[in-house]
C-alpha atoms as a PDB file:
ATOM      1  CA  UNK A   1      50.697  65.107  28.959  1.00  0.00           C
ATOM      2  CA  UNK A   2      46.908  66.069  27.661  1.00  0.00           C
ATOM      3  CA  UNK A   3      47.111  69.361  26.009  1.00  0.00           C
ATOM      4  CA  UNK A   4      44.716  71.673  27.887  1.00  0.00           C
ATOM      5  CA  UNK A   5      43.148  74.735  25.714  1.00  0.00           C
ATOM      6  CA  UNK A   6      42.686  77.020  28.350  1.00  0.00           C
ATOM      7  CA  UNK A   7      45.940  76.688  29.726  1.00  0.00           C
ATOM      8  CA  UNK A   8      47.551  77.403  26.192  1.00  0.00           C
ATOM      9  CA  UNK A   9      45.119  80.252  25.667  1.00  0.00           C
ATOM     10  CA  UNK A  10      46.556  81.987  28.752  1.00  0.00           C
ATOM     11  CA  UNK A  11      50.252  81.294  27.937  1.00  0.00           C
ATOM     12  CA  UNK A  12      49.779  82.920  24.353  1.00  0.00           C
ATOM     13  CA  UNK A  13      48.021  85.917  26.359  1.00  0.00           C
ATOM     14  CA  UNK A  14      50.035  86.349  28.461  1.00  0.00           C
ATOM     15  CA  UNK A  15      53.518  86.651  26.100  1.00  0.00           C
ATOM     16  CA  UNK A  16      51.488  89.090  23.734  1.00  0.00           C
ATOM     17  CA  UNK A  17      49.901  91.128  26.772  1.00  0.00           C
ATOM     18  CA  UNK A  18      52.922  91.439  28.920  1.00  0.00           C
ATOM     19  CA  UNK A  19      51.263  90.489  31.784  1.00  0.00           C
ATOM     20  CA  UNK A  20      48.709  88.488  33.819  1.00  0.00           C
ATOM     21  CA  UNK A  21      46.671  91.365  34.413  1.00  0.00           C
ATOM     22  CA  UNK A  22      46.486  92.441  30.579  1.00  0.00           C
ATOM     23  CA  UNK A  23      46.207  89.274  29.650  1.00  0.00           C
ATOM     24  CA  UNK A  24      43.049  88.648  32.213  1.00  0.00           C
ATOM     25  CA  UNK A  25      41.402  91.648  30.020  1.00  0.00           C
ATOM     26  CA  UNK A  26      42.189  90.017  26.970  1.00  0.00           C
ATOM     27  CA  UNK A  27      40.291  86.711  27.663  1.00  0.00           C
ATOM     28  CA  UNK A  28      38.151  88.381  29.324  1.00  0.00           C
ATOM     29  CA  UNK A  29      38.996  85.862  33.309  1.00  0.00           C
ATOM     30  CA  UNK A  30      40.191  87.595  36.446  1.00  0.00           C
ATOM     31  CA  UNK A  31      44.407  87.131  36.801  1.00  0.00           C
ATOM     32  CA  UNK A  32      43.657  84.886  39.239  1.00  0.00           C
ATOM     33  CA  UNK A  33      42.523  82.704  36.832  1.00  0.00           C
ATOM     34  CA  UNK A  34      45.438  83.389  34.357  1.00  0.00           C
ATOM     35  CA  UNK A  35      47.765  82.335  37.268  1.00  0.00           C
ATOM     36  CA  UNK A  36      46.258  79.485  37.810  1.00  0.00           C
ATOM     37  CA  UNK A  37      45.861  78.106  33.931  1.00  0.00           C
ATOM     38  CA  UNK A  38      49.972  78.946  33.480  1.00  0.00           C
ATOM     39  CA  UNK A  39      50.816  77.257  36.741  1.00  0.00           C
ATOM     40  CA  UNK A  40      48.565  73.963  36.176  1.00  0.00           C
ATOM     41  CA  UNK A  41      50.675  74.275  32.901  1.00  0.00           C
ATOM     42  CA  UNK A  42      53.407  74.494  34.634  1.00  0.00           C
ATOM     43  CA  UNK A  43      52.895  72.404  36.539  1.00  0.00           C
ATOM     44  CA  UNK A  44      51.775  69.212  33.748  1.00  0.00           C
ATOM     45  CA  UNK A  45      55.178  70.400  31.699  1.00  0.00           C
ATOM     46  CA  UNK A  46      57.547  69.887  34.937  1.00  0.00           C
ATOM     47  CA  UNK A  47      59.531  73.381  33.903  1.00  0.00           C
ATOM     48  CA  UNK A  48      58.853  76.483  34.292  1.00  0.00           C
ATOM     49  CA  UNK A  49      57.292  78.279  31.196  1.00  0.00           C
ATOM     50  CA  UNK A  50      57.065  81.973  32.154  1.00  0.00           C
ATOM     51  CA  UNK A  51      59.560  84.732  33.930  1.00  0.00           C
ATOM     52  CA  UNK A  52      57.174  86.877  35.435  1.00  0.00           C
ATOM     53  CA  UNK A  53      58.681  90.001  34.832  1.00  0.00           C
ATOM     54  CA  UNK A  54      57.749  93.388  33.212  1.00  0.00           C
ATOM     55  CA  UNK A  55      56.895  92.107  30.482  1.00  0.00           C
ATOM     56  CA  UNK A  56      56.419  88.623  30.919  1.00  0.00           C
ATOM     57  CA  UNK A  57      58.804  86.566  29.053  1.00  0.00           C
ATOM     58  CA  UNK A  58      58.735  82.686  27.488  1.00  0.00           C
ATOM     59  CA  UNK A  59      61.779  80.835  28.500  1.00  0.00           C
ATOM     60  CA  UNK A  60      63.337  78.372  26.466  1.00  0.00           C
ATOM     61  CA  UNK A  61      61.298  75.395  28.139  1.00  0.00           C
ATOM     62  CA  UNK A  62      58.200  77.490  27.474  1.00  0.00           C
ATOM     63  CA  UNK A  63      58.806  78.023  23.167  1.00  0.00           C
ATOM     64  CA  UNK A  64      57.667  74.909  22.543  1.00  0.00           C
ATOM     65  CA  UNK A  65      54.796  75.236  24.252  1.00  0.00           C
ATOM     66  CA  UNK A  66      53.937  79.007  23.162  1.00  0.00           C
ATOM     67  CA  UNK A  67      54.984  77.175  19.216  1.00  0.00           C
ATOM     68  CA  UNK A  68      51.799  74.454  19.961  1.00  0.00           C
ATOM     69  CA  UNK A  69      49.648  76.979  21.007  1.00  0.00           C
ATOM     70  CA  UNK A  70      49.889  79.098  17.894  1.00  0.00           C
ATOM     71  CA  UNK A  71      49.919  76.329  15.741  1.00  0.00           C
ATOM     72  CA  UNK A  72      46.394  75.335  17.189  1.00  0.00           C
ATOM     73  CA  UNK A  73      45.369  78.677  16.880  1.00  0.00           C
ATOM     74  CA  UNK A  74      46.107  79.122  13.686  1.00  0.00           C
ATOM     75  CA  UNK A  75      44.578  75.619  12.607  1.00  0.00           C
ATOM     76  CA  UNK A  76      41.432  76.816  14.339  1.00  0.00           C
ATOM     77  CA  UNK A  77      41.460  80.490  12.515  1.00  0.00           C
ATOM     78  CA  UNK A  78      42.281  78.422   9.148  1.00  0.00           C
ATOM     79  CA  UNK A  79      39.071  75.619   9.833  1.00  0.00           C
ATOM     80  CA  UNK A  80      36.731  78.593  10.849  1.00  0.00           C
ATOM     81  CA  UNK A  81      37.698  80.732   8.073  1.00  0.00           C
ATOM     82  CA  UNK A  82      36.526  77.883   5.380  1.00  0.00           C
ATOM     83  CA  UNK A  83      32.834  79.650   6.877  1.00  0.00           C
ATOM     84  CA  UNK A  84      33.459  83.255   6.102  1.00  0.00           C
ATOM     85  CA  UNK A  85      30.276  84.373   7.979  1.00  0.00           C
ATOM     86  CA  UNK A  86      31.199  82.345  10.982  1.00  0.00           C
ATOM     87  CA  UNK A  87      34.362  84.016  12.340  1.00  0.00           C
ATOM     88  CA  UNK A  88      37.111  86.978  12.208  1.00  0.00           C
ATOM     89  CA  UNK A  89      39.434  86.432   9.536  1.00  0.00           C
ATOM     90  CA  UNK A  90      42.309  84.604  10.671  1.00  0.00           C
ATOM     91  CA  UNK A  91      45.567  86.039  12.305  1.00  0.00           C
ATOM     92  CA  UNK A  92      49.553  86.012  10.737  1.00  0.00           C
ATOM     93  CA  UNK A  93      52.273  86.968  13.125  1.00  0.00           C
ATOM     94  CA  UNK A  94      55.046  88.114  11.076  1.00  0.00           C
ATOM     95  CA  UNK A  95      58.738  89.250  11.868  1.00  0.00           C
ATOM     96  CA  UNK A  96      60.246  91.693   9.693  1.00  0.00           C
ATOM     97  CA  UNK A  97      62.784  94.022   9.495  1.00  0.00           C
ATOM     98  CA  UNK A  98      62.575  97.698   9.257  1.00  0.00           C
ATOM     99  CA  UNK A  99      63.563  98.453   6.088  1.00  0.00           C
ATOM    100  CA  UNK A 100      61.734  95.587   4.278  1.00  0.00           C
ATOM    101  CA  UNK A 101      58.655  96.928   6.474  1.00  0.00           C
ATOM    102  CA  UNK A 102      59.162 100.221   5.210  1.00  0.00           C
ATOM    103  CA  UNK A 103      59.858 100.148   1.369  1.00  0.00           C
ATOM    104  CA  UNK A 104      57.879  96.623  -0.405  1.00  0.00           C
ATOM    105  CA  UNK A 105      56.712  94.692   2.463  1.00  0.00           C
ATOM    106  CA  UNK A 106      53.368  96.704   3.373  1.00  0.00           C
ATOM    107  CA  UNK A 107      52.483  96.913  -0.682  1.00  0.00           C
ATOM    108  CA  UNK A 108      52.712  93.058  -0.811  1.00  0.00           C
ATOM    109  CA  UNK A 109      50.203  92.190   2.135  1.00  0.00           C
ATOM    110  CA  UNK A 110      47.870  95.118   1.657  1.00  0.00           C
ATOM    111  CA  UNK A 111      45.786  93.199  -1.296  1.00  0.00           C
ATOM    112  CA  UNK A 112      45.162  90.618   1.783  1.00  0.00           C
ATOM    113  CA  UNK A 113      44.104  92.994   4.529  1.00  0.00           C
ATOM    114  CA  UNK A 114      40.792  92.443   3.648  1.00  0.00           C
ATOM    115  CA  UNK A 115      40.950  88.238   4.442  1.00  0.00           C
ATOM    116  CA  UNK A 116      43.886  88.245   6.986  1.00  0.00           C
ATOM    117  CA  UNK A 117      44.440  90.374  10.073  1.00  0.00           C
ATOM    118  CA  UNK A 118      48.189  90.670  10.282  1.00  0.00           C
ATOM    119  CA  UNK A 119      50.526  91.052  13.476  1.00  0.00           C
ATOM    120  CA  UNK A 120      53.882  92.022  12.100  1.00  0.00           C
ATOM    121  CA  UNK A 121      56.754  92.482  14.812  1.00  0.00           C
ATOM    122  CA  UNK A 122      59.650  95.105  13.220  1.00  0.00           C
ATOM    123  CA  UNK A 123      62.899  92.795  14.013  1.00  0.00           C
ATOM    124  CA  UNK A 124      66.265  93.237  12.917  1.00  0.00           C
ATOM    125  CA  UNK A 125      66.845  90.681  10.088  1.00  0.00           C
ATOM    126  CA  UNK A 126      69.824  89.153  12.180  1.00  0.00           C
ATOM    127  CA  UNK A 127      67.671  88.259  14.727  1.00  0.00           C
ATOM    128  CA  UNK A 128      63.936  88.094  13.626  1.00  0.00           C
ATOM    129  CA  UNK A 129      64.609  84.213  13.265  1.00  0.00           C
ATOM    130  CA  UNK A 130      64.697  84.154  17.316  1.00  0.00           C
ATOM    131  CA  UNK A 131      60.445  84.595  17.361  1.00  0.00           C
ATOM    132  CA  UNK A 132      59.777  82.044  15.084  1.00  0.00           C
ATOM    133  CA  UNK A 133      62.105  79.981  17.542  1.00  0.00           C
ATOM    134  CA  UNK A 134      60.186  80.953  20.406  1.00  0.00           C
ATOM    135  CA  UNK A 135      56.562  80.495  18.778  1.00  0.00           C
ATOM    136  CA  UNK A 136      55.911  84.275  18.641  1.00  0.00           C
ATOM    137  CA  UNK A 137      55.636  84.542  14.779  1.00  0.00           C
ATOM    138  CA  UNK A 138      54.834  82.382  12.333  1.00  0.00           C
ATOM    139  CA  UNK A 139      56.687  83.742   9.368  1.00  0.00           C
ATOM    140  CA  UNK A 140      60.143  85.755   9.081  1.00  0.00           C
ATOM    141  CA  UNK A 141      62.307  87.808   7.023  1.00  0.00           C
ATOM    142  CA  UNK A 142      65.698  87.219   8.187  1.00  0.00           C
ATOM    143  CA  UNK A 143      69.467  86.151   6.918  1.00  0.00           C
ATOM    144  CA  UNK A 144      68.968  83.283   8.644  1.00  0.00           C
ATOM    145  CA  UNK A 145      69.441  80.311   6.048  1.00  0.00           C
ATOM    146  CA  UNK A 146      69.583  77.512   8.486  1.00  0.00           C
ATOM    147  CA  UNK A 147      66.033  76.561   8.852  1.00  0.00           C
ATOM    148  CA  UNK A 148      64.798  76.986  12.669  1.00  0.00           C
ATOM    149  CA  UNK A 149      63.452  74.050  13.769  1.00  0.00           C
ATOM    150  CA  UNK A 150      59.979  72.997  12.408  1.00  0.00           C
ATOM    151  CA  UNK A 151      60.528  75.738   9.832  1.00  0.00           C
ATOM    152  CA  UNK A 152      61.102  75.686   6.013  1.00  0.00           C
ATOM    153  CA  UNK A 153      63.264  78.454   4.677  1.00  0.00           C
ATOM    154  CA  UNK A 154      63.164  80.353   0.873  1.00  0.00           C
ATOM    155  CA  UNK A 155      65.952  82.748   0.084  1.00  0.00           C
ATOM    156  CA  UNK A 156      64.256  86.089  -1.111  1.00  0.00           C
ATOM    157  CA  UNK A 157      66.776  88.341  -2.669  1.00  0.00           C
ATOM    158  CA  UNK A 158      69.233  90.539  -1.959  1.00  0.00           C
ATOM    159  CA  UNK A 159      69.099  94.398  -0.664  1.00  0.00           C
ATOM    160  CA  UNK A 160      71.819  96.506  -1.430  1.00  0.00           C
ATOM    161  CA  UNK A 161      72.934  98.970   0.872  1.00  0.00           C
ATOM    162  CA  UNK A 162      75.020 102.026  -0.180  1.00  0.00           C
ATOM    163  CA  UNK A 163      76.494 104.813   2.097  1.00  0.00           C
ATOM    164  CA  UNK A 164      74.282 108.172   1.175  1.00  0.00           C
ATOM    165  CA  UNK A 165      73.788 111.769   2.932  1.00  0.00           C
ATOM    166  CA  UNK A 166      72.972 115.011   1.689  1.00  0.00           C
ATOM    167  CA  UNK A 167      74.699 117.101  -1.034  1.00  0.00           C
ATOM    168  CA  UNK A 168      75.392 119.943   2.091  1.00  0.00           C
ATOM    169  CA  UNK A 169      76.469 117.239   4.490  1.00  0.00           C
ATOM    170  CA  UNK A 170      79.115 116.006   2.044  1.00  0.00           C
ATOM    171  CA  UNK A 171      80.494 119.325   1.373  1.00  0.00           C
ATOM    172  CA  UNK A 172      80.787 119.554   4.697  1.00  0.00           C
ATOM    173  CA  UNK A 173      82.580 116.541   5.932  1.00  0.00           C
ATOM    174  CA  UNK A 174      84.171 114.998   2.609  1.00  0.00           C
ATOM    175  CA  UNK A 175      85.139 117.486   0.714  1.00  0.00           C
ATOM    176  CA  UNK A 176      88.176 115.748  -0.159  1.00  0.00           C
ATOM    177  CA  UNK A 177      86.277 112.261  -0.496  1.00  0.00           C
ATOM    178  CA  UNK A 178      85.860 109.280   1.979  1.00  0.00           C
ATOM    179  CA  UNK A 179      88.889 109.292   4.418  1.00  0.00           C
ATOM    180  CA  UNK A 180      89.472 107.392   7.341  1.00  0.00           C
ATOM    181  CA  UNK A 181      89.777 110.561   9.132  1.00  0.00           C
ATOM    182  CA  UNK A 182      86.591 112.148   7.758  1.00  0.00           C
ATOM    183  CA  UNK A 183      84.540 108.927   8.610  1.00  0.00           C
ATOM    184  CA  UNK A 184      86.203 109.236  11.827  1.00  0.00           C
ATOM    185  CA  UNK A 185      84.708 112.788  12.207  1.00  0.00           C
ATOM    186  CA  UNK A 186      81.472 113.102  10.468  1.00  0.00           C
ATOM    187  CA  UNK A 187      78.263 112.343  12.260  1.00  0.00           C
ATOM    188  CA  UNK A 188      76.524 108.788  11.337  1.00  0.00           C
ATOM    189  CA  UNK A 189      73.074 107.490  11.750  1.00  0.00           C
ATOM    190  CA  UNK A 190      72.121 104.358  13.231  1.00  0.00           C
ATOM    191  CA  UNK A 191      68.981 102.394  13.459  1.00  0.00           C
ATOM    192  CA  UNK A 192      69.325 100.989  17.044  1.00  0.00           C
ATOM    193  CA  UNK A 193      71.844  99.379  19.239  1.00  0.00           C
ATOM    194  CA  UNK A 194      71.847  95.917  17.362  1.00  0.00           C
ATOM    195  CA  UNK A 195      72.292  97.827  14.032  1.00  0.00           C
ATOM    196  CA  UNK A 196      75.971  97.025  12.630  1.00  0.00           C
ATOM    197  CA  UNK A 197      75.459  98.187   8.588  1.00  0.00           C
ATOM    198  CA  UNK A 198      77.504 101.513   9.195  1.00  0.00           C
ATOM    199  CA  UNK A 199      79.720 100.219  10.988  1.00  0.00           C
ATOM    200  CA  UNK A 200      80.292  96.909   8.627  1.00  0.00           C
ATOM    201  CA  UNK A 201      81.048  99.840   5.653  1.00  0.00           C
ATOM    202  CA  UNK A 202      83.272 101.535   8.493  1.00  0.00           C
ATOM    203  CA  UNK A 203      85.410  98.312   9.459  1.00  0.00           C
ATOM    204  CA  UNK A 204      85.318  97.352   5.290  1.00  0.00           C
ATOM    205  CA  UNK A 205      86.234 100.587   4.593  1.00  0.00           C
ATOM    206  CA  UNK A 206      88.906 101.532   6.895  1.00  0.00           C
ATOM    207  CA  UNK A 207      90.074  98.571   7.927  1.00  0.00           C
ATOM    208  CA  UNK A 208      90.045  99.672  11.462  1.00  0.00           C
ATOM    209  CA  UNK A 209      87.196  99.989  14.313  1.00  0.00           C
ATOM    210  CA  UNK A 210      85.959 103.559  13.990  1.00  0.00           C
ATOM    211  CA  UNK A 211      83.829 105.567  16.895  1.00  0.00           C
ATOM    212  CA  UNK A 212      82.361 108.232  14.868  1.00  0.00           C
ATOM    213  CA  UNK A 213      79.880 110.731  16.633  1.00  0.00           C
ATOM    214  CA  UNK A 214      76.195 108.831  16.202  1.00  0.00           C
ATOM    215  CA  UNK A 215      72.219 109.461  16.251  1.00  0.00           C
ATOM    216  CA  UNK A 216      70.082 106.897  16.989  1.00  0.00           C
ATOM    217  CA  UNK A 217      66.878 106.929  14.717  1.00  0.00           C
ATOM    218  CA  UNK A 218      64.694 104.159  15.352  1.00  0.00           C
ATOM    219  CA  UNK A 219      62.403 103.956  12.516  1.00  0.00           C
ATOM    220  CA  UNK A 220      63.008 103.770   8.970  1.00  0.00           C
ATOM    221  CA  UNK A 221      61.117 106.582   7.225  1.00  0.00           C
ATOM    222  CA  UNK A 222      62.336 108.764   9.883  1.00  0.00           C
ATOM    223  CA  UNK A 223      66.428 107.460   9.258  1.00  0.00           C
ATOM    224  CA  UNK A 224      65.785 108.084   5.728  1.00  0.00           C
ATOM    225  CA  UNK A 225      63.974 111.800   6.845  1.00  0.00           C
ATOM    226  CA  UNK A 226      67.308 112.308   8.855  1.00  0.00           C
ATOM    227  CA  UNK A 227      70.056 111.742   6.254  1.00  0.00           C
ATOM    228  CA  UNK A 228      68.042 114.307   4.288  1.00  0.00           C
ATOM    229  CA  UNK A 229      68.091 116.867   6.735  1.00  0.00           C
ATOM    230  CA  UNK A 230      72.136 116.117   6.881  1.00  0.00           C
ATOM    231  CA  UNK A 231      72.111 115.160  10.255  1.00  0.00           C
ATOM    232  CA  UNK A 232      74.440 112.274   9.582  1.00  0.00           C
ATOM    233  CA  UNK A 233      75.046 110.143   6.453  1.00  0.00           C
ATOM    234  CA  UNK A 234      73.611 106.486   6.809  1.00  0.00           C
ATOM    235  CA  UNK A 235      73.108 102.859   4.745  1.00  0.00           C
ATOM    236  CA  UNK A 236      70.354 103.397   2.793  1.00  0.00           C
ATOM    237  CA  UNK A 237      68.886 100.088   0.403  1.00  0.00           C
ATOM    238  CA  UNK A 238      68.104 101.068  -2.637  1.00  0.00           C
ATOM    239  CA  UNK A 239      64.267 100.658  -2.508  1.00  0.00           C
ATOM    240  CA  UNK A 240      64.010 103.716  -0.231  1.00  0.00           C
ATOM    241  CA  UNK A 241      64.188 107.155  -1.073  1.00  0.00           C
ATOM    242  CA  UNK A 242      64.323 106.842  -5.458  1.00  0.00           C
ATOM    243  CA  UNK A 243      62.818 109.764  -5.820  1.00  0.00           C
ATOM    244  CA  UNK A 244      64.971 112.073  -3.972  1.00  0.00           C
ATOM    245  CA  UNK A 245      67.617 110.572  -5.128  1.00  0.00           C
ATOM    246  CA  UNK A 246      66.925 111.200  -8.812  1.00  0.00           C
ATOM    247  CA  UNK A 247      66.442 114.547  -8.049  1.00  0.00           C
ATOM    248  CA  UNK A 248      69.751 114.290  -6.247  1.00  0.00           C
ATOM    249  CA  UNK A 249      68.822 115.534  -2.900  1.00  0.00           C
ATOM    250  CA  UNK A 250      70.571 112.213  -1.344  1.00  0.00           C
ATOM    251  CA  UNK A 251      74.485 111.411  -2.856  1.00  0.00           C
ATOM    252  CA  UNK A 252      76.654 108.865  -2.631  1.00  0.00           C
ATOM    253  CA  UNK A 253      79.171 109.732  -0.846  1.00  0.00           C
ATOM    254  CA  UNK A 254      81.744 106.791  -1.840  1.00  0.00           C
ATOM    255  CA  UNK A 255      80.340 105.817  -5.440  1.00  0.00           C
ATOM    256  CA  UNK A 256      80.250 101.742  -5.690  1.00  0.00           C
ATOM    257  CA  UNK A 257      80.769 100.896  -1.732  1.00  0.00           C
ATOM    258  CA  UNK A 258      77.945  99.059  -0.725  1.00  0.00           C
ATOM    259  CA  UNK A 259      76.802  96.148   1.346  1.00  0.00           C
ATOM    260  CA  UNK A 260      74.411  93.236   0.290  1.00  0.00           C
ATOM    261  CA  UNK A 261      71.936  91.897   3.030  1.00  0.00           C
ATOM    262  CA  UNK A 262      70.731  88.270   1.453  1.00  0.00           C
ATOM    263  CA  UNK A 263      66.873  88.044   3.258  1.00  0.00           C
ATOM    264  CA  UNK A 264      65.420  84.477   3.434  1.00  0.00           C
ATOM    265  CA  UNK A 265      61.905  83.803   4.057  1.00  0.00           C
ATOM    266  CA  UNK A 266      61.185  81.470   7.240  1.00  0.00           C
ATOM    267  CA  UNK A 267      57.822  80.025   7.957  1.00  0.00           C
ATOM    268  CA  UNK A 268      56.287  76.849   9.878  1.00  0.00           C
ATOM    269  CA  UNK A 269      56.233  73.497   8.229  1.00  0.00           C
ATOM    270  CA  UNK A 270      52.317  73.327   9.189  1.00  0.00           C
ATOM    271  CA  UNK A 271      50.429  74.579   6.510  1.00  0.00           C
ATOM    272  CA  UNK A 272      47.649  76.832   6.498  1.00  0.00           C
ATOM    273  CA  UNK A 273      45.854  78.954   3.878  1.00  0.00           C
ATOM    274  CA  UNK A 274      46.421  82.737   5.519  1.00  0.00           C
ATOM    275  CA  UNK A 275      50.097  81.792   5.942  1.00  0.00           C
ATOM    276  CA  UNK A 276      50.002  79.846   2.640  1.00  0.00           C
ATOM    277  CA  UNK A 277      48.791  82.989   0.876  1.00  0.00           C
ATOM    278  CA  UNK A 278      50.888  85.679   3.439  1.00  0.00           C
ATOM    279  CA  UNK A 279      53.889  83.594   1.897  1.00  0.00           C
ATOM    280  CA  UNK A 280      53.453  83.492  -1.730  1.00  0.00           C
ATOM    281  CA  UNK A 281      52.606  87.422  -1.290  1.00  0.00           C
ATOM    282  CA  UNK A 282      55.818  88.188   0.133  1.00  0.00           C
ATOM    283  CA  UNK A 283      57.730  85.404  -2.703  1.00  0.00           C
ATOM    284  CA  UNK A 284      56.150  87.577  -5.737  1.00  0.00           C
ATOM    285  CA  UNK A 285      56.898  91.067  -3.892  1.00  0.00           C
ATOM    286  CA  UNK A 286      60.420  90.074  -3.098  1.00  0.00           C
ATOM    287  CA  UNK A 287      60.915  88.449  -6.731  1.00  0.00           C
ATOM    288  CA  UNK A 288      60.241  91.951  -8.303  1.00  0.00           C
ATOM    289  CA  UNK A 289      61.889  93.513  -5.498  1.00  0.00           C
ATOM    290  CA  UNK A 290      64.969  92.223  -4.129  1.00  0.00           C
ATOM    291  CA  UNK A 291      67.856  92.086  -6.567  1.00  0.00           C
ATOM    292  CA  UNK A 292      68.062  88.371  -7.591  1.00  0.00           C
ATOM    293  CA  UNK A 293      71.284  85.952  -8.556  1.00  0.00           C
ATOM    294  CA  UNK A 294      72.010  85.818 -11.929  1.00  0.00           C
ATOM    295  CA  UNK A 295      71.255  82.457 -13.446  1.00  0.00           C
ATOM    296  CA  UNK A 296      73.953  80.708 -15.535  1.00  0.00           C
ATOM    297  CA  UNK A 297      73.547  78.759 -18.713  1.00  0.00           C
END
C-alpha cells in the first residue's frame, strides 16, 4: 500500500491526544477530517487500527503502523534539525520508570533540553517495553532483555532495592526485628497496582503470600516523602533519599535484604542523532549510576 502522510499524521494524533476531537486541535483539521484520514487508513491496511474509546487506543494491527509513523517523524525532525534556524528541535519519546525518573534520569537529559524536546512516559520497568512495541516511544528503560522487535537492547546496571522506614515506625512495628507476623501487621507502601517489589521481599522473606495493610503512593518523591513520615515502610533504591539516610532519618529495617532490578536500555534500530545522543546520555548516567557487574580477569 502507498504510505499516505496525512493519514499517519492523524493516527499519531490521535493515540497521543486521546481523541479525534483533541487530536483535530492538534493539527489544527476539523474531526471530521481526522475520521476520515484514520478510516481511509483503515481502510488501505484492511484491519482496523484504532478502538475508539476514551482514550483512543492502537490495537495490535495498528503498532506497526503508529511504529512507521514515528519513525518518519523522527527522520523528518532529525533532516530538519541539520538547519537549526529552520525548525523546532526534534522530539524523543521515552519510557521510563519512576524511580529511574526520579533519582539520575532527569540529571542525564537536562544538558540536552536545550537541542531535544523530550516526551518521557513514567512506566513500570516490567512493562515500559510494551510502548516501544506499540510505536509510542522510541527509547526504554525496562528489564526487558529480549530485544522488541526492530529494537536493539544495552543492559544498564543494576538498582538495588532495600526495605527502609522510619526510626519511629520501626520501633513501632519491629521492635523485636523482621517477623512474619510483624510484616504481616505493619503498614506497607506501594507504588501502584502493577508494583510487586514489597511484595517480592514479602514472598522472599516469609516464604508465604502476605496481605499486609497498604497505601498506594503513586509518585516517587512522594513514596520516598511517605516512608519518612512513617506511614508505612517501602523498597527504596539506593539512589534516593542518601541524605536522610546518612543522617539516619530512614533505617533499614532488615540489614542486607534487598532486591536487584537489572534495567536494560531499549531503543529503535533506525538511527537518528536526538535519539543517538538521548542514548549515549542515559549509557554514561547509568554507567556512574547503576551498580555494575564485576569484571573478571
Amino acid at each position: 500500500m502507498q504510505v499516505d502522510l496525512p493519514q499517519l499524521r492523524a493516527l499519531v494524533a490521535a493515540v497521543d491526544e486521546g481523541s479525534f476531537d483533541a487530536a483535530a486541535r492538534a493539527l489544527h483539521v476539523t474531526p471530521s477530517a481526522v475520521s476520515q484520514r484514520i478510516k481511509a487508513l483503515e481502510t488501505a491496511a484492511g484491519r482496523v487500527l484504532l478502538l475508539r474509546g476514551k482514550p483512543v487506543t492502537v490495537t495490535d494491527a495498528g503498532q506497526a503502523y503508529l511504529r512507521l509513523a514515528r519513525q518518519i517523524e523522527a527522520l523528518t525532525a532529525d533532516a530538519v534539525a541539520a538547519d537549526r534556524a529552520a525548525g523546532e528541535p526534534p522530539v524523543v519519546a521515552l519510557a521510563v520508570n519512576g524511580d529511574s525518573l526520579g533519582t539520575w534520569v532527569l540529571p542525564a537529559l537536562a544538558p540536552l533540553a536545550d537541542e531535544i524536546r523530550f516526551d518521557l512516559r513514567r512506566e513500570d520497568q516490567d512493562h515500559s517495553a510494551a510502548l516501544l512495541r506499540q510505536g509510542v516511544v522510541m527509547g526504554a528503560i525496562t528489564t526487558a532483555a529480549q530485544p522488541v522487535q526492530g529494537c536493539t537492547v544495552t543492559r544498564l546496571g543494576t538498582m538495588r532495592y532495600r526495605p527502609m522506614a522510619s526510626p519511629a515506625f520501626v520501633r513501632r512495628w519491629f521492635a523485636d526485628g523482621a517477623s512474619v507476623d510483624a510484616l504481616a501487621a505493619a503498614p506497607v507502601l506501594t507504588f501502584d497496582r502493577r508494583d510487586d517489589l514489597q511484595d517480592a521481599y514479602l514472598r522472599r522473606r516469609t516464604r508465604r503470600r502476605l496481605d499486609p495493610p497498604r497505601h498506594y503512593i503513586p509518585a516517587t518523591a512522594d513514596f520516598g516523602t511517605a516512608v519518612l513520615l512513617g506511614m508505612g515502610w517501602g523498597m527504596l533504591p539506593d539512589q534516593q533519599l542518601r541524605a536522610e539516610r546518612r543522617r539516619g532519618q530512614l533505617v533499614e529495617f532488615d540489614p542486607g535484604a534487598h532486591l536487584d532490578v537489572v534495567l536494560n536500555w531499549q531503543q529503535w534500530t533506525l538511527h537518528t542523532e536526538a535519539l543517538d545522543r538521548t542514548a549515549a546520555a542515559i549509557r554514561t548516567a547509568a554507567a556512574d549510576q547503576l551498580s555494575q557487574p564485576r569484571r573478571t580477569r
